[in-house]
N, C-alpha and C. Protein backbone atom coordinates (compact mmCIF):
# COMPACT_ATOMS: atom_id res chain seq x y z
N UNK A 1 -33.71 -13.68 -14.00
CA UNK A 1 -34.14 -14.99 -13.58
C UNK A 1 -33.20 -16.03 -14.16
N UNK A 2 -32.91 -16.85 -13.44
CA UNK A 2 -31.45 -17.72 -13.54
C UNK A 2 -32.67 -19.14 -14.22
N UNK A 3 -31.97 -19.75 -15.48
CA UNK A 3 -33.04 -21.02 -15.62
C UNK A 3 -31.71 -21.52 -15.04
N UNK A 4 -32.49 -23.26 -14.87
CA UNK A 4 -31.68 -24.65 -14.78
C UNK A 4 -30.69 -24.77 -15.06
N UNK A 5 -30.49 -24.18 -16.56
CA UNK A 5 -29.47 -24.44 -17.53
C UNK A 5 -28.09 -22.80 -17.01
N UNK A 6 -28.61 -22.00 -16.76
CA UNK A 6 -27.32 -21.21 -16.08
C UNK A 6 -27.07 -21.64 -14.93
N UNK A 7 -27.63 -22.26 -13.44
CA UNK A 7 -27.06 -22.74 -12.72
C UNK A 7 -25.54 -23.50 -12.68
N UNK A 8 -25.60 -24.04 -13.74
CA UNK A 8 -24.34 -24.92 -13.35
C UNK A 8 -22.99 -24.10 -13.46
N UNK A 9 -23.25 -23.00 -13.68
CA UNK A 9 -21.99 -22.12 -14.45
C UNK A 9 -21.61 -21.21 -13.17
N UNK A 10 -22.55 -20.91 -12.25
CA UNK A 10 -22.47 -20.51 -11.27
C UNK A 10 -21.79 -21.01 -9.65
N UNK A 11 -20.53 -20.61 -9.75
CA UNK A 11 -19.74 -21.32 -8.23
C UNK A 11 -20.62 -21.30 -6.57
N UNK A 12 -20.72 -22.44 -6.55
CA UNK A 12 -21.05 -22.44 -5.13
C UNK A 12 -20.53 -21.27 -4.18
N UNK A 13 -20.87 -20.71 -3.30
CA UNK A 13 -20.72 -19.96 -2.01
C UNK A 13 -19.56 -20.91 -1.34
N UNK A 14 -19.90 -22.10 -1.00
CA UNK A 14 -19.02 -23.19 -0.04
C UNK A 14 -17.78 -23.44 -0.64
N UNK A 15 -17.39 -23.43 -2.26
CA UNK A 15 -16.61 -23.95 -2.63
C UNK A 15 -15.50 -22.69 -2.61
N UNK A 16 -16.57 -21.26 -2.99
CA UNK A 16 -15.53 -19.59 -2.79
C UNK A 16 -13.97 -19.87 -2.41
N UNK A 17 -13.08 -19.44 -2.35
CA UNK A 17 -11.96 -19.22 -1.09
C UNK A 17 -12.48 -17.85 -0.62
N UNK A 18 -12.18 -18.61 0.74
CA UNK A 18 -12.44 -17.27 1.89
C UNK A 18 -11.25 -16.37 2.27
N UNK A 19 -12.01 -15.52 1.79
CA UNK A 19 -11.47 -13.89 1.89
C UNK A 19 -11.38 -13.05 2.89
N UNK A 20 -10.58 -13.09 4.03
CA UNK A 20 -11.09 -12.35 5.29
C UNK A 20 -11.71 -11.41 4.87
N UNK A 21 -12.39 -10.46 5.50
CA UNK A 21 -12.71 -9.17 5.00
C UNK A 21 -12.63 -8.04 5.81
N UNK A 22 -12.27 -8.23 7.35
CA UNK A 22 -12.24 -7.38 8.23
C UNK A 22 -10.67 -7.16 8.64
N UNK A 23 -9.93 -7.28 7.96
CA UNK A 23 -8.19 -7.07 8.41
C UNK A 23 -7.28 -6.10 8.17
N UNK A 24 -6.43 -5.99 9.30
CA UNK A 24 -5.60 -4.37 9.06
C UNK A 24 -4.49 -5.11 9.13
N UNK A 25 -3.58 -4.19 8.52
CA UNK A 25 -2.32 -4.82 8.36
C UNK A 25 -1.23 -3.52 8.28
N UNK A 26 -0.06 -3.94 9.14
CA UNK A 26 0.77 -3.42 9.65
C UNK A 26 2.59 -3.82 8.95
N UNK A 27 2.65 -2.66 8.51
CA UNK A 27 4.02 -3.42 7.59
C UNK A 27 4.85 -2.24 8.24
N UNK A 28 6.09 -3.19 8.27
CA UNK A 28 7.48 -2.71 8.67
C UNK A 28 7.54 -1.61 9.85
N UNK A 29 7.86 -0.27 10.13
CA UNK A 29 8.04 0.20 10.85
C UNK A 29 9.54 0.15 12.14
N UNK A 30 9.69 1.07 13.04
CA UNK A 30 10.30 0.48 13.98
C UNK A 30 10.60 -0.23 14.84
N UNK A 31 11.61 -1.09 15.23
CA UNK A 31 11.03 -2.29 16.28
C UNK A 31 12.77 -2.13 16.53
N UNK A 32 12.88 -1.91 18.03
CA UNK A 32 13.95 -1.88 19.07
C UNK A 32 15.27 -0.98 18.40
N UNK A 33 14.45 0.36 17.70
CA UNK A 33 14.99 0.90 17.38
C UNK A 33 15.78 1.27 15.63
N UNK A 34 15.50 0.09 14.76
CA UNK A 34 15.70 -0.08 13.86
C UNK A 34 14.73 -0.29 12.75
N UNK A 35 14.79 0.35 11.81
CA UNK A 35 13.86 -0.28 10.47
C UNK A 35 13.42 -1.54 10.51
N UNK A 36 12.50 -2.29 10.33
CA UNK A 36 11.69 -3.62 10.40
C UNK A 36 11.12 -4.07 9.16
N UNK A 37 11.07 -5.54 9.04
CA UNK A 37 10.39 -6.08 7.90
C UNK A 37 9.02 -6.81 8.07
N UNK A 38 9.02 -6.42 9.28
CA UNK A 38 7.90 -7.33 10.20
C UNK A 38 6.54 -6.95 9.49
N UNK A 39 5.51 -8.13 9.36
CA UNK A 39 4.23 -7.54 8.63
C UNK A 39 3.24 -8.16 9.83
N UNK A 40 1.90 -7.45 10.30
CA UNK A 40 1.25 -8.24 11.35
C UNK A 40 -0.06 -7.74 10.79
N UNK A 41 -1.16 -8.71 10.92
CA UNK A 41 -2.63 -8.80 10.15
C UNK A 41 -3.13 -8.59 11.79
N UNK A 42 -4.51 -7.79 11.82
CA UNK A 42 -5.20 -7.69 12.88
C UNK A 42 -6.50 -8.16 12.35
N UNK A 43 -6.77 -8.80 13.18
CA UNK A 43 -8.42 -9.73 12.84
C UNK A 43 -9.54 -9.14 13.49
N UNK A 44 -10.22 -8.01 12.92
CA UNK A 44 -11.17 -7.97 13.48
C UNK A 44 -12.55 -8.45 14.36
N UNK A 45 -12.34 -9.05 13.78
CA UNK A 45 -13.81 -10.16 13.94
C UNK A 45 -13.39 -11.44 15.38
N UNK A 46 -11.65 -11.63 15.25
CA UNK A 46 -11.08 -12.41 16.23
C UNK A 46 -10.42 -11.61 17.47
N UNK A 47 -10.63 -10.28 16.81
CA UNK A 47 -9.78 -9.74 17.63
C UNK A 47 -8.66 -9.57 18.37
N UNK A 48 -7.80 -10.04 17.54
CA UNK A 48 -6.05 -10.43 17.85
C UNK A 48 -5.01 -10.25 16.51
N UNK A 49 -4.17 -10.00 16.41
CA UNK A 49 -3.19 -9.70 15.86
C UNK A 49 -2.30 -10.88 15.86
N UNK A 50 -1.93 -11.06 14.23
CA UNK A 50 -0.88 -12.63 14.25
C UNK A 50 -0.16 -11.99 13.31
N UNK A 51 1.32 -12.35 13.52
CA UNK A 51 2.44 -11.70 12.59
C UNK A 51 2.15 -13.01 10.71
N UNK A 52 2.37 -12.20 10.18
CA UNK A 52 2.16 -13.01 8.65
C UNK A 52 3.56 -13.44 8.12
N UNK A 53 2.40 -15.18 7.86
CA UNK A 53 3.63 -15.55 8.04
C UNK A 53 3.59 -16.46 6.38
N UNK A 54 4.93 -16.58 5.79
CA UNK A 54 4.83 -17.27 4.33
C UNK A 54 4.98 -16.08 3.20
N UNK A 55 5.19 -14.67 3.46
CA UNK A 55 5.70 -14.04 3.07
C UNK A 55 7.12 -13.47 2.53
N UNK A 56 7.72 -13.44 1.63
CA UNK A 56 8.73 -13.04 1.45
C UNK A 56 9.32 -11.60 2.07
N UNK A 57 10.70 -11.09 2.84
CA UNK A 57 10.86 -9.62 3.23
C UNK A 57 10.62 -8.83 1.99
N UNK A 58 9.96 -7.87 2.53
CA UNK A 58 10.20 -6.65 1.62
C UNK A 58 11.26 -5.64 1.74
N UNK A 59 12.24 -6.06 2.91
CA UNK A 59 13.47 -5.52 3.36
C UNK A 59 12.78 -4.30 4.39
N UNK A 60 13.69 -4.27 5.34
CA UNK A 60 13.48 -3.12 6.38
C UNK A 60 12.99 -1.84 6.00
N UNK A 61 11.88 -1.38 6.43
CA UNK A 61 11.51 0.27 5.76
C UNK A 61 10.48 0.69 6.93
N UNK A 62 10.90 1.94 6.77
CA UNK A 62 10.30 2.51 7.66
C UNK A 62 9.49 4.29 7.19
N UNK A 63 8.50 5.12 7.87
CA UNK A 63 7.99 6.07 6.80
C UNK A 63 7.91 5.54 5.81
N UNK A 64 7.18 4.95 5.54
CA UNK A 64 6.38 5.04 3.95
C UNK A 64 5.05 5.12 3.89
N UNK A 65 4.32 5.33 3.12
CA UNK A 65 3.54 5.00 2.63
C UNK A 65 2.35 3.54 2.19
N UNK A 66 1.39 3.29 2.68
CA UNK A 66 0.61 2.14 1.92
C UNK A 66 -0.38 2.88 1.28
N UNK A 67 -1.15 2.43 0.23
CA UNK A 67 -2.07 2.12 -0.10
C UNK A 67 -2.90 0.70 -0.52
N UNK A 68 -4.08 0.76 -0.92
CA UNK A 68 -4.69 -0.80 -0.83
C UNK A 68 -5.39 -0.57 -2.05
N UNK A 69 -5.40 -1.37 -3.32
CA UNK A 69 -6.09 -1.55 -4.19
C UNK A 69 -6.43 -3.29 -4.54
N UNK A 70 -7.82 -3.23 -4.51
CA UNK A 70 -8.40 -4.61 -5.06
C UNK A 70 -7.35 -5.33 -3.53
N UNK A 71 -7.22 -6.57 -3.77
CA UNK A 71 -6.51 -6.81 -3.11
C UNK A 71 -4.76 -6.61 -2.97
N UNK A 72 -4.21 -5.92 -3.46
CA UNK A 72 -3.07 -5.74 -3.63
C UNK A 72 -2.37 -4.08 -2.47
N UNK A 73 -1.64 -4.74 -1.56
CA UNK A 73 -1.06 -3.07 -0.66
C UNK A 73 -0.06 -3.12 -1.57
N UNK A 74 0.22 -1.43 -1.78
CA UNK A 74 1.02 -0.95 -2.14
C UNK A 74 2.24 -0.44 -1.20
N UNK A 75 3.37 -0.60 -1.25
CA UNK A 75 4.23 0.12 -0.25
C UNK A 75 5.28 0.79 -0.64
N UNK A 76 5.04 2.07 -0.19
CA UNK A 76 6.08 3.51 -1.56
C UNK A 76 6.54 4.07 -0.66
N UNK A 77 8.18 4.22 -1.28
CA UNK A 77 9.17 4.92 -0.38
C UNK A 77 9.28 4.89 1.25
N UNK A 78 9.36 5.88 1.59
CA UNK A 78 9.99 5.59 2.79
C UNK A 78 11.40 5.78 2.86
N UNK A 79 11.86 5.07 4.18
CA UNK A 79 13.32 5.08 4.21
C UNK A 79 13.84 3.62 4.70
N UNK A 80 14.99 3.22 3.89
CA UNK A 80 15.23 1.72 4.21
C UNK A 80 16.44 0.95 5.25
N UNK A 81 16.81 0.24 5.22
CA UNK A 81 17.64 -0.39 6.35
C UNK A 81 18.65 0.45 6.36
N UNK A 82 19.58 1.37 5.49
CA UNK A 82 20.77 2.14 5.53
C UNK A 82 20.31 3.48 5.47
N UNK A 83 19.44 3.67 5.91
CA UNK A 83 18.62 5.16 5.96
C UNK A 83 18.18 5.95 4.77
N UNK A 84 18.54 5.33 3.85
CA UNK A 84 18.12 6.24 2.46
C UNK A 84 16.61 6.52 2.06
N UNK A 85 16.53 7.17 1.54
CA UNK A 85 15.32 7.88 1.21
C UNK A 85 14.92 7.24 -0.03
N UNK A 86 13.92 6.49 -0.29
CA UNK A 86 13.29 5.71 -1.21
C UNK A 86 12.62 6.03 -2.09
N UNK A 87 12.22 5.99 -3.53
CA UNK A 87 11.57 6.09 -4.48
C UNK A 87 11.01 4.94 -5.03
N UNK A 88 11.49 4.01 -4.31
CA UNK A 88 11.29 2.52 -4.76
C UNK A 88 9.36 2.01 -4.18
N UNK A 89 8.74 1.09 -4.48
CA UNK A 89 7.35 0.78 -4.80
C UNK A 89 7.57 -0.63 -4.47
N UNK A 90 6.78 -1.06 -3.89
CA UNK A 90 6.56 -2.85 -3.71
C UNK A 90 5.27 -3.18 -3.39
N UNK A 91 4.42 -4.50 -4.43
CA UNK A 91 3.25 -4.31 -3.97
C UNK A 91 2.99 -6.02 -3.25
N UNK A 92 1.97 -5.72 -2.24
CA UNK A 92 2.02 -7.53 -1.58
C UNK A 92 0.24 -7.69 -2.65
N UNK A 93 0.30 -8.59 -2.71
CA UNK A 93 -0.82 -9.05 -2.85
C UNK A 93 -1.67 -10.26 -2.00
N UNK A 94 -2.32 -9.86 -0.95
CA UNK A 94 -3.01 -10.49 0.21
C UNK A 94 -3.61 -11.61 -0.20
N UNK A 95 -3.69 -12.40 -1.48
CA UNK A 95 -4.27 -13.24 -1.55
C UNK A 95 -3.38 -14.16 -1.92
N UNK A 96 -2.07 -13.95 -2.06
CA UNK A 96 -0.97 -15.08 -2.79
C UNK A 96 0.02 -14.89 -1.91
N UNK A 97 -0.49 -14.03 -0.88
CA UNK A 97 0.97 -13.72 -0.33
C UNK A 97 2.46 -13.15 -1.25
N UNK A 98 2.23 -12.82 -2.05
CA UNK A 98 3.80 -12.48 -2.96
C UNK A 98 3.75 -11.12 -3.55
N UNK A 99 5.32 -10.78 -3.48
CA UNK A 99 5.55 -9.18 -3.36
C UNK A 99 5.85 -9.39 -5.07
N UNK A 100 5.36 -8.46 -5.46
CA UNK A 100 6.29 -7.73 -6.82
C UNK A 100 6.39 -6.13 -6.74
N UNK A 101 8.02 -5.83 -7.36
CA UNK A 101 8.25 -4.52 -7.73
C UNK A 101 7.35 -4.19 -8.82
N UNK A 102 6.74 -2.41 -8.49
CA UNK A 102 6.43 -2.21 -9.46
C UNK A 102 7.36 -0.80 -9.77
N UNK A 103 6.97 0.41 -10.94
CA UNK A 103 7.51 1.12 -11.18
C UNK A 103 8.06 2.45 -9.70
N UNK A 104 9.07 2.68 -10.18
CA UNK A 104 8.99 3.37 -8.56
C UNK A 104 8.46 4.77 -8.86
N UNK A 105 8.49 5.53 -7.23
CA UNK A 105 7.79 6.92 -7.92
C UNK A 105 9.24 8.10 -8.64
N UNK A 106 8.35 8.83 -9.19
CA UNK A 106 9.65 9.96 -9.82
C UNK A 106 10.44 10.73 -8.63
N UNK A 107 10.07 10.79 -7.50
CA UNK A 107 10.60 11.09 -6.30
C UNK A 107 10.79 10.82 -5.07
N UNK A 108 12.12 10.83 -4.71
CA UNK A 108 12.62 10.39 -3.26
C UNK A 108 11.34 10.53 -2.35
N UNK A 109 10.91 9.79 -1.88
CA UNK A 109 9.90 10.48 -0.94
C UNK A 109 10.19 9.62 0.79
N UNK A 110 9.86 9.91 1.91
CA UNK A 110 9.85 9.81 3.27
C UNK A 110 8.87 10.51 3.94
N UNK A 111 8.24 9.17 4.69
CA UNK A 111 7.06 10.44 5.56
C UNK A 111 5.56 11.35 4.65
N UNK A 112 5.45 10.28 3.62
CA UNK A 112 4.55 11.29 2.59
C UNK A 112 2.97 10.83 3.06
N UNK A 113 2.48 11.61 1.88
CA UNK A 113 0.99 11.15 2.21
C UNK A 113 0.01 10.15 1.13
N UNK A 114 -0.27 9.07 1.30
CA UNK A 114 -0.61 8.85 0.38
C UNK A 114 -2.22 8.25 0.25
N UNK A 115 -3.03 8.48 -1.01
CA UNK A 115 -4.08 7.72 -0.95
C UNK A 115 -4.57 7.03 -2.47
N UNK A 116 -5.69 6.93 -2.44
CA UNK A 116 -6.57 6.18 -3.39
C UNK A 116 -7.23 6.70 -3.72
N UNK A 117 -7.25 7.14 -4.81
CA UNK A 117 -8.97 7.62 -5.50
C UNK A 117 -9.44 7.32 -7.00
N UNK A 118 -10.30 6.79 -7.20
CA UNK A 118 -10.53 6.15 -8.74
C UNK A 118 -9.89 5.14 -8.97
N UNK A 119 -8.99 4.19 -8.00
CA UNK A 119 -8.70 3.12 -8.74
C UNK A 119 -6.86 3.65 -9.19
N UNK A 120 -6.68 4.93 -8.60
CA UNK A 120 -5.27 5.14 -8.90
C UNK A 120 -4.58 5.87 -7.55
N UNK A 121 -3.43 5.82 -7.23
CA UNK A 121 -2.73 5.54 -6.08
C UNK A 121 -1.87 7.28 -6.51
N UNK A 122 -2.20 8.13 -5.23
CA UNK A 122 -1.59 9.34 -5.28
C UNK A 122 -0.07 9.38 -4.12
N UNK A 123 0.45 10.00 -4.25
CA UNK A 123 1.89 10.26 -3.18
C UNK A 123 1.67 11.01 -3.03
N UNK A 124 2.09 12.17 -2.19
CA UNK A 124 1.91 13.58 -1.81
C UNK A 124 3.10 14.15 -0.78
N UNK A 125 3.79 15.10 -0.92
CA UNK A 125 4.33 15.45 -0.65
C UNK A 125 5.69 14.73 0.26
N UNK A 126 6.49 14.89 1.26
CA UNK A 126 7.14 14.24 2.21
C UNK A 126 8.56 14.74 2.21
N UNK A 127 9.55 13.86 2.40
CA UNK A 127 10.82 14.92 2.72
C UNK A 127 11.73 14.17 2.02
N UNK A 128 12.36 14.50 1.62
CA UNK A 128 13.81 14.15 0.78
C UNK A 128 14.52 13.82 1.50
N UNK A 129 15.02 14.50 2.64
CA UNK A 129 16.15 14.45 3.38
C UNK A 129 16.53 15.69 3.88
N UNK A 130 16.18 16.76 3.01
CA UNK A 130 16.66 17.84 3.07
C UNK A 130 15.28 19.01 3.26
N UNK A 131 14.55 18.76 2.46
CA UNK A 131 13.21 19.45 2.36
C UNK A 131 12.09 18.62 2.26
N UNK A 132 11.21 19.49 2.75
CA UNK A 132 9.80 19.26 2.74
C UNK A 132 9.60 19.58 1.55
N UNK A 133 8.66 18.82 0.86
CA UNK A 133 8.20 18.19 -0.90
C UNK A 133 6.66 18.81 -0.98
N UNK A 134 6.39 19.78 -1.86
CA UNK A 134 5.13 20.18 -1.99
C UNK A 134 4.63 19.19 -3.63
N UNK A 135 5.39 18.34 -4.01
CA UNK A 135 4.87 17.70 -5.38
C UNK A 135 4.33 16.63 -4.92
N UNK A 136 3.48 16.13 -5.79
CA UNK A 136 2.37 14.97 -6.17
C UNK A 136 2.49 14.25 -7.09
N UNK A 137 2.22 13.14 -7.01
CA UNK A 137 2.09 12.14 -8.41
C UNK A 137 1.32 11.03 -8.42
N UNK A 138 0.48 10.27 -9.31
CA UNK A 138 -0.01 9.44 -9.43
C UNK A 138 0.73 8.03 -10.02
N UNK A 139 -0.21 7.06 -9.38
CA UNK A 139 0.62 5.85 -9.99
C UNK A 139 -0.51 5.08 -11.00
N UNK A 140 -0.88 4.77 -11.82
CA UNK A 140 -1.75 4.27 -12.56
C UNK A 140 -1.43 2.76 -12.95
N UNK A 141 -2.19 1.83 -11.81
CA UNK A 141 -1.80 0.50 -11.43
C UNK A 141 -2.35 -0.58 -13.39
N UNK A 142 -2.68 -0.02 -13.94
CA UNK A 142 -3.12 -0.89 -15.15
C UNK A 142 -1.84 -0.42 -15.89
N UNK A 143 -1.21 0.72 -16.10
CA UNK A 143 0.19 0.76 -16.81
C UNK A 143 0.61 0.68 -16.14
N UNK A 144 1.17 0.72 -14.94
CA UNK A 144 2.17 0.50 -13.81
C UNK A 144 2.94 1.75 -14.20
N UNK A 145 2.76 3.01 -14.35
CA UNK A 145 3.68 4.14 -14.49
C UNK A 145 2.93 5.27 -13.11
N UNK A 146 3.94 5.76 -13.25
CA UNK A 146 3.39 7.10 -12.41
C UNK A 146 3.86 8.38 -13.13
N UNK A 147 3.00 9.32 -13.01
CA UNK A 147 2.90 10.84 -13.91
C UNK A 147 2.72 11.81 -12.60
N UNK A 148 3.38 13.23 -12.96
CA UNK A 148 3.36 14.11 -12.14
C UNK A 148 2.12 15.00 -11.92
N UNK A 149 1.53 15.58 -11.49
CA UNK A 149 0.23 15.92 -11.00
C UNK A 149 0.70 17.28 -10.47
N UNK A 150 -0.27 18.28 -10.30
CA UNK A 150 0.18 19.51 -9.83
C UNK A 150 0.09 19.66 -8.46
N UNK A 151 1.42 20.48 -8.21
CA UNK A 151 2.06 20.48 -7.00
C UNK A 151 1.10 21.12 -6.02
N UNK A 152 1.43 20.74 -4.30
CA UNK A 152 0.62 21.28 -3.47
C UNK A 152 1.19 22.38 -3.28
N UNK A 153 0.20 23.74 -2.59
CA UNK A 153 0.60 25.03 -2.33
C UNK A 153 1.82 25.42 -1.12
N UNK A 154 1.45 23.92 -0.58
CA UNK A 154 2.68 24.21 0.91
C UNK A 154 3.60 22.85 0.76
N UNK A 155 4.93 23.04 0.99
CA UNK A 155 5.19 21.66 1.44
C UNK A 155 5.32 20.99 2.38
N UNK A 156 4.80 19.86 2.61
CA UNK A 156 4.54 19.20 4.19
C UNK A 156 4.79 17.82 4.05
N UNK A 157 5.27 17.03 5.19
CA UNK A 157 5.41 16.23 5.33
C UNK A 157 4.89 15.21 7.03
N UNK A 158 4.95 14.41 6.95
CA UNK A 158 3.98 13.59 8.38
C UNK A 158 2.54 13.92 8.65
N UNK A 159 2.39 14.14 7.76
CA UNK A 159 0.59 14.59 7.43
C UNK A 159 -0.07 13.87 6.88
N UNK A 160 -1.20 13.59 6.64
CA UNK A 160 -2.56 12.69 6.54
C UNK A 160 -3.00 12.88 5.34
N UNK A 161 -3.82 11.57 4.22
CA UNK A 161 -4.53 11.99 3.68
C UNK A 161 -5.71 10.73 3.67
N UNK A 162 -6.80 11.19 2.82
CA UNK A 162 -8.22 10.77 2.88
C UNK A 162 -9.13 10.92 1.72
N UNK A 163 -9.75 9.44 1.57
CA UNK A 163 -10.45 9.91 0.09
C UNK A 163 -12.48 9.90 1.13
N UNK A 164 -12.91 10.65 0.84
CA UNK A 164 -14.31 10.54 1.38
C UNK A 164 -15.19 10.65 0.22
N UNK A 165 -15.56 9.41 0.23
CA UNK A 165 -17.24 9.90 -1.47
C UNK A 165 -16.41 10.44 -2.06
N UNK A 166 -15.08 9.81 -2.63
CA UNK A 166 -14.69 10.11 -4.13
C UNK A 166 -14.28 11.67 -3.93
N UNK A 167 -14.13 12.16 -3.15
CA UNK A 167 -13.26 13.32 -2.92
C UNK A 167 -12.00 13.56 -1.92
């Protein structure tokens, strides 16, 4: 039970900043054949797609990886405007609009799989260039490091992953 006297400490609803809450977002990829820096928000609720704009490039990349924590996408490896195979990490944060590097992963990765679970950001497998990658690693966004994790039984790459109920 809230008295009189805690009210005032409590932010209005009206005054909040509004947070979309229904939006997908689309980073980089191919466009007329080439790696892209292009980022585009889809509005659910409006139902239309507007390219984002007030963002800094994150430079052309293509195959990679996102994940989404709190408000912050993550975007790991891939391959970039001169075709190389990336280990490199960049995270946007949807509410400031602004990119920071974070630690990159311990491996080249392209085409991997990546997800979320607990609040920490997994990679999974993908291709070097040369081979298909059966290793894993985590990124642990409060140290900003990533540690190696035990390897998958096959190696694969352009494949899917999924966290359901914490599994």
């Amino acid at each position: 039970m809230m008295t009189k006297k805690d009210r005032k400490f409590v932010t209005r609803r009206i005054v909040r900043p509004l947070i979309p809450q229904d939006i997908l977002f689309a980073i980089g990829g191919y466009h007329e054949g080439r790696p892209s820096d292009v980022i585009e928000a889809y509005d659910a609720r409006a139902d239309r797609w507007s390219v984002v704009e007030g963002v800094d490039s994150i430079a052309p990349r293509v195959f990679h990886g996102t994940a989404v924590v709190g408000f912050d996408i993550y975007v790991i490896g891939g391959v970039g405007d001169f075709y190389e195979v990336l280990s490199s990490c960049r995270c946007l944060n949807a509410v400031t609009k602004t990119w920071r590097e974070v630690a990159p992963m311990n491996a080249r990765r392209r085409s991997l799989m990546v997800a979320v679970l607990r609040g920490a950001v997994y990679a999974m497998g993908g291709f070097d260039g040369h081979l298909c990658d059966r290793t894993a690693e985590r990124y642990d966004c409060k140290t900003n490091k990533w540690s190696w994790i035990a390897s998958m039984n096959t190696g694969r790459s352009s494949a899917g992953a999924a966290v359901l109920n914490g599994t």
